[in-house]
N, C-alpha and C. Protein backbone atom coordinates (compact mmCIF):
# COMPACT_ATOMS: atom_id res chain seq x y z
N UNK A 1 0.85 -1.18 0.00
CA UNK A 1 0.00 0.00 0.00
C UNK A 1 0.89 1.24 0.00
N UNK A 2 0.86 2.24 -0.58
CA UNK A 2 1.28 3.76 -0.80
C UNK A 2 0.30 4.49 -0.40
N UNK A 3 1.14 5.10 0.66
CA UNK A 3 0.03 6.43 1.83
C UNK A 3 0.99 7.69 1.38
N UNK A 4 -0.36 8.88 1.22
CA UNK A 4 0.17 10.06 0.74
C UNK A 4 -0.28 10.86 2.49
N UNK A 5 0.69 11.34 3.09
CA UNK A 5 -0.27 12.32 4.72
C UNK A 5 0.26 13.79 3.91
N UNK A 6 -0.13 14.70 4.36
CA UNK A 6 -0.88 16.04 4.13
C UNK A 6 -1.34 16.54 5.30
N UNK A 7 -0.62 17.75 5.99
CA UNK A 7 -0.87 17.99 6.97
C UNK A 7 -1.51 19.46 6.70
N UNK A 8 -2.53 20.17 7.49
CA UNK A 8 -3.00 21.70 7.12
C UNK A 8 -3.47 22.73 8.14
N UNK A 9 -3.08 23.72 8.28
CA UNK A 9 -3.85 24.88 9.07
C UNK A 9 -4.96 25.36 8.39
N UNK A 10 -5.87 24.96 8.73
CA UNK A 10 -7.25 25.67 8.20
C UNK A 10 -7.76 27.24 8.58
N UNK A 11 -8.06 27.64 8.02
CA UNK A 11 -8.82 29.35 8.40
C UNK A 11 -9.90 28.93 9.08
N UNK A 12 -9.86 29.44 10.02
CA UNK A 12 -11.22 29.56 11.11
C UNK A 12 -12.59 29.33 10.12
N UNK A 13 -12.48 31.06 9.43
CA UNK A 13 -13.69 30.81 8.67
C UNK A 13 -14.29 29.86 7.48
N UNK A 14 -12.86 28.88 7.38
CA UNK A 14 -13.29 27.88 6.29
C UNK A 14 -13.34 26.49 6.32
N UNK A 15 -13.45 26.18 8.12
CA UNK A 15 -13.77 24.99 8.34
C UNK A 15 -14.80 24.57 7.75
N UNK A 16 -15.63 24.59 7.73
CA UNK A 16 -17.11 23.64 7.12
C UNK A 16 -16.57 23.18 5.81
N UNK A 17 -15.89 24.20 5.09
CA UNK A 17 -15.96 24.08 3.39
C UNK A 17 -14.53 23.07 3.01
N UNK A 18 -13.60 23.46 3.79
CA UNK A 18 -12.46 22.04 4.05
C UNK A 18 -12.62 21.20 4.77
N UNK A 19 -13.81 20.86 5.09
CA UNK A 19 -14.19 19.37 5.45
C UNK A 19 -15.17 19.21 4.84
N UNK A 20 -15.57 19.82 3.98
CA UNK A 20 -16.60 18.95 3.31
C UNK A 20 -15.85 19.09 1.74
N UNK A 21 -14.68 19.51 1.19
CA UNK A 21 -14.02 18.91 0.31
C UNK A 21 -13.32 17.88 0.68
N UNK A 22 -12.00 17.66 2.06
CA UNK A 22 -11.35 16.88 2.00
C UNK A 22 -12.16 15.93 2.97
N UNK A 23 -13.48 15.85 3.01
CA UNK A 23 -13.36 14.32 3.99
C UNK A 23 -13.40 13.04 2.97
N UNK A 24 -13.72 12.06 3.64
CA UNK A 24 -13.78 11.04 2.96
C UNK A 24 -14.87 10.50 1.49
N UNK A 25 -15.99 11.37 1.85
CA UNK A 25 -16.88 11.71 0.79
C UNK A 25 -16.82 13.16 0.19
N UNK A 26 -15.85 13.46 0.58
CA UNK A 26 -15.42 15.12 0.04
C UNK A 26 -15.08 15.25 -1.90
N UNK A 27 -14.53 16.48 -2.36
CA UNK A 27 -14.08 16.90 -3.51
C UNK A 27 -13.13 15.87 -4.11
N UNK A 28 -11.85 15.76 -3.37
CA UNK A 28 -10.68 15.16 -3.45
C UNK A 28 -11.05 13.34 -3.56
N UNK A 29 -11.57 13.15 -2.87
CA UNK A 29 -12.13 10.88 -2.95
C UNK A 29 -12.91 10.99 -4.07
N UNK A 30 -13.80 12.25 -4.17
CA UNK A 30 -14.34 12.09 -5.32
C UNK A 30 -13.76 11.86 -6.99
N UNK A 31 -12.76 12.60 -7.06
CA UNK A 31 -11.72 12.85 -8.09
C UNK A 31 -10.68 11.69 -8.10
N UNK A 32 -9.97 11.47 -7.07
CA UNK A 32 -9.46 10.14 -6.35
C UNK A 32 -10.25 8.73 -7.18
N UNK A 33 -11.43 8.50 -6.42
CA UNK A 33 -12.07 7.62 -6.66
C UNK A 33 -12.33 7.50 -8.63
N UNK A 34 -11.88 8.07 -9.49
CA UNK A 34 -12.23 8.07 -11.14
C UNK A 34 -10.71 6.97 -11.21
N UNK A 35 -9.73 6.60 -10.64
CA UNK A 35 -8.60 6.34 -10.52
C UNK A 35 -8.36 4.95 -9.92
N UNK A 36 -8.51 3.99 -11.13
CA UNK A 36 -8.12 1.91 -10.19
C UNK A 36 -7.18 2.45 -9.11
N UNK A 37 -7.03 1.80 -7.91
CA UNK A 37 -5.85 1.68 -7.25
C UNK A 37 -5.92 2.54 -6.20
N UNK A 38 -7.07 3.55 -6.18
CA UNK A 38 -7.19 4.41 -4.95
C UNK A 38 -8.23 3.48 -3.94
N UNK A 39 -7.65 3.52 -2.94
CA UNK A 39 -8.51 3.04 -1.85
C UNK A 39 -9.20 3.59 -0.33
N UNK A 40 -9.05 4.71 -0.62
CA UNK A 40 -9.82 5.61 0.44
C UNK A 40 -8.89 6.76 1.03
N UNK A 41 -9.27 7.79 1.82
CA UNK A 41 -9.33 8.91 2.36
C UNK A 41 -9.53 8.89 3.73
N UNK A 42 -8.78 9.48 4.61
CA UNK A 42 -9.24 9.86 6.03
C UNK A 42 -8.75 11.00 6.59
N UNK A 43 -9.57 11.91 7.34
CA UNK A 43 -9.83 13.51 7.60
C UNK A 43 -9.56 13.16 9.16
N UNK A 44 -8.41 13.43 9.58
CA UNK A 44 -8.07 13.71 10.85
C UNK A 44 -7.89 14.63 11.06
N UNK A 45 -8.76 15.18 12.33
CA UNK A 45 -8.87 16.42 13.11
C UNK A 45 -7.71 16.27 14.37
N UNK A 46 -6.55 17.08 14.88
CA UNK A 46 -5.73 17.39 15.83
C UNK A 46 -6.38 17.79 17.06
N UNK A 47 -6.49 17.17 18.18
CA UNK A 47 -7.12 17.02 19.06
C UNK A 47 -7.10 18.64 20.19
N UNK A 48 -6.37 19.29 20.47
CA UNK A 48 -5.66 20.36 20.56
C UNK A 48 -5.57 21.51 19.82
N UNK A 49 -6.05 21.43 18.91
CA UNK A 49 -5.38 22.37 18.07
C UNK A 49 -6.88 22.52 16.77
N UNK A 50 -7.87 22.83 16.59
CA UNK A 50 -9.13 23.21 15.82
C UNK A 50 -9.55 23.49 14.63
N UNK A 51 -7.95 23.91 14.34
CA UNK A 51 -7.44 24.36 12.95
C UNK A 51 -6.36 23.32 12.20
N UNK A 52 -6.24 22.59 12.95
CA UNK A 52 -4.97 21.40 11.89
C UNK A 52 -5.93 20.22 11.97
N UNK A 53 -5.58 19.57 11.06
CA UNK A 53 -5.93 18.66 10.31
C UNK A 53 -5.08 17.73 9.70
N UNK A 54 -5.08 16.61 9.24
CA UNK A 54 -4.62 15.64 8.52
C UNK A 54 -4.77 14.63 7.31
N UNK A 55 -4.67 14.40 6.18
CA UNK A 55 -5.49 13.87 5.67
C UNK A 55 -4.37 12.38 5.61
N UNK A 56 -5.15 11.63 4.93
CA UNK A 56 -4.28 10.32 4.64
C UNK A 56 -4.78 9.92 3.20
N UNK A 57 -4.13 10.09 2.31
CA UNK A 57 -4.84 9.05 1.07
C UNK A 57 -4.04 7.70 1.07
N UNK A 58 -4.79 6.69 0.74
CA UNK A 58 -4.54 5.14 0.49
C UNK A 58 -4.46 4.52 -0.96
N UNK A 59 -3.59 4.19 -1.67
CA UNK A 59 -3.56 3.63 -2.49
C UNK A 59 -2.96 2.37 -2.84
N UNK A 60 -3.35 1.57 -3.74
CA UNK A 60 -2.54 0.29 -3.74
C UNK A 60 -1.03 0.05 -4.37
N UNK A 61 -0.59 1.39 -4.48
CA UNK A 61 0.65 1.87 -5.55
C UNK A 61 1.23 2.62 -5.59
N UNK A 62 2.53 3.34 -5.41
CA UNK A 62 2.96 4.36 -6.12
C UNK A 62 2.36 4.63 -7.76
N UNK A 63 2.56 3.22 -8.55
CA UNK A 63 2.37 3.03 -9.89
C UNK A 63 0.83 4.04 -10.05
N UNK A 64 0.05 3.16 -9.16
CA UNK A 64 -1.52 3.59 -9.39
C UNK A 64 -1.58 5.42 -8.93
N UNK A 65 -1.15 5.70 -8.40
CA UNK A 65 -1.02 7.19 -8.17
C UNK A 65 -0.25 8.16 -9.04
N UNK A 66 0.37 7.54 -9.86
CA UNK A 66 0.87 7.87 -10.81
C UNK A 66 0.34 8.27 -12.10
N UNK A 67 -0.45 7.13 -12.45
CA UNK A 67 -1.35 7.01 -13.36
C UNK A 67 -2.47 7.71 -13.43
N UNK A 68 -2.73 8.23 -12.27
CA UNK A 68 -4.06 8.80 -11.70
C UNK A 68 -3.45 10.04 -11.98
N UNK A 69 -2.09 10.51 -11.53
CA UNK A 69 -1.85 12.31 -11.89
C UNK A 69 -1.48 12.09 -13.56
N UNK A 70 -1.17 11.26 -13.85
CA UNK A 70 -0.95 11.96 -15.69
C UNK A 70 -2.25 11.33 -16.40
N UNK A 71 -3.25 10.53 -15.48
CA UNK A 71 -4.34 11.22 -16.47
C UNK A 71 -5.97 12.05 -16.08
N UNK A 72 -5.46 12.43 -14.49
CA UNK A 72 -6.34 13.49 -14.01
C UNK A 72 -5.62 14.22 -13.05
N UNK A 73 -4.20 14.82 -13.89
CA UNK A 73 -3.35 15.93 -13.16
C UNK A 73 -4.01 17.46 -13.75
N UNK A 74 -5.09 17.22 -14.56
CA UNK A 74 -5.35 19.00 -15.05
C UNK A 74 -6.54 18.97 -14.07
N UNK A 75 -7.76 18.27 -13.87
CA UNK A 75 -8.43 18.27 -12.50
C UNK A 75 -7.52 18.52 -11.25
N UNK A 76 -7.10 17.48 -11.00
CA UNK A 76 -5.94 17.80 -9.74
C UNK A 76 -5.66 19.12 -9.54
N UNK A 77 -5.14 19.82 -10.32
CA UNK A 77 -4.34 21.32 -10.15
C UNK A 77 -5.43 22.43 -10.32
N UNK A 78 -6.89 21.94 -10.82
CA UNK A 78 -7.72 23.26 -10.58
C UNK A 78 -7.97 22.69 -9.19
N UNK A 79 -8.38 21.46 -8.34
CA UNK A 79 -8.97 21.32 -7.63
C UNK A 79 -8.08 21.93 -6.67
N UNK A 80 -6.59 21.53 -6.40
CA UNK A 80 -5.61 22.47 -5.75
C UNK A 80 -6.00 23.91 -5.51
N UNK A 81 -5.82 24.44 -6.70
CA UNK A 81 -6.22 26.50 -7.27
C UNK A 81 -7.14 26.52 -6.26
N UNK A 82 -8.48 25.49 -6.58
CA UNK A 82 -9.62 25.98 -5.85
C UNK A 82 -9.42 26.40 -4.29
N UNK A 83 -8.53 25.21 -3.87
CA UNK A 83 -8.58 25.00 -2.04
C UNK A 83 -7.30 25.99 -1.57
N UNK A 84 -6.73 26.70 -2.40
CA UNK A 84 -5.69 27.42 -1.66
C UNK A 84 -5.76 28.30 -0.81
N UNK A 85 -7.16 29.02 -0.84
CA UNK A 85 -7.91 29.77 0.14
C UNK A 85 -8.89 29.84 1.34
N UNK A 86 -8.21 27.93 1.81
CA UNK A 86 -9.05 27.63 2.38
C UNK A 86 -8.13 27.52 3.76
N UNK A 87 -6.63 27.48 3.39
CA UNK A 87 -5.61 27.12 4.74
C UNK A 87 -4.72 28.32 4.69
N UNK A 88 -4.31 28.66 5.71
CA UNK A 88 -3.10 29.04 6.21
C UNK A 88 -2.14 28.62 6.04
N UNK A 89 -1.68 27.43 6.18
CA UNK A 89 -0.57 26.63 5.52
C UNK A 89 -1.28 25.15 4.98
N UNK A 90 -0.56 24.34 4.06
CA UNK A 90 -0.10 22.88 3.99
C UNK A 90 0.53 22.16 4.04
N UNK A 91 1.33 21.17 4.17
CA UNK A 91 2.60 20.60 3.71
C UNK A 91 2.38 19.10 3.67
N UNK A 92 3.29 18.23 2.52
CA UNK A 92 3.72 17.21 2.61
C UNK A 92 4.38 16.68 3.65
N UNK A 93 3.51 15.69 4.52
CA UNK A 93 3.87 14.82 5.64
C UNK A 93 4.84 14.10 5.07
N UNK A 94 4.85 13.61 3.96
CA UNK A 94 5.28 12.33 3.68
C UNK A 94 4.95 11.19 2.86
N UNK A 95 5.15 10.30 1.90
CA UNK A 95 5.25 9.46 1.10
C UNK A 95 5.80 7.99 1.93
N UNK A 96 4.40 7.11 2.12
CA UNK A 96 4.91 6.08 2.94
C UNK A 96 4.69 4.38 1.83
N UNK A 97 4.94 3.70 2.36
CA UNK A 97 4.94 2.14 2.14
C UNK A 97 4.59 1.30 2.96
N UNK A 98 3.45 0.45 2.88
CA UNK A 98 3.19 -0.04 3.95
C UNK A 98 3.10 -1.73 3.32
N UNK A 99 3.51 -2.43 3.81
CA UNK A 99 3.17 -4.16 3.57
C UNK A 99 4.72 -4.55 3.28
């Protein structure tokens, strides 16, 4: 399995609207999900902290995530554009391997 984490400061005022793109039935699984090899999404909230967040995507591949950005990387990058005004910051957690 290939895990993508994504860590984010959300704007106060744009909680509702970044969780209801990135949860698990959000914008992103939706777009995700057009893609063999994706296997789900999870929206972790920071227990402490109101405004960070976490996401996790699951896939069965590097390969399959691959495939998925060169042939829905021009979705991908509006859907990006769209959400840039939704955090304070983002960053790449990390690129994992699991099995």
């Amino acid at each position: 399995m290939y895990i993508i984490v994504w860590e984010y400061q959300v704007k106060k005022d744009k909680l509702d609207e970044f969780i209801k793109i990135y949860s698990a039935h959000g914008d992103w699984s939706e777009l995700f999900r057009k893609a063999p090899g994706y296997l789900g999404t999870e929206l972790m909230h920071v227990e402490n902290d109101p405004e960070r967040y976490l996401t996790i995507d699951r896939w069965d591949s590097n390969g399959s995530f691959e495939v998925f950005l060169s042939r829905w990387g021009k979705e991908y990058g509006e859907l990006d554009k769209l959400c840039k005004g939704l955090t304070e910051d983002e960053k790449l957690l990390g690129k994992f391997f699991q099995g």
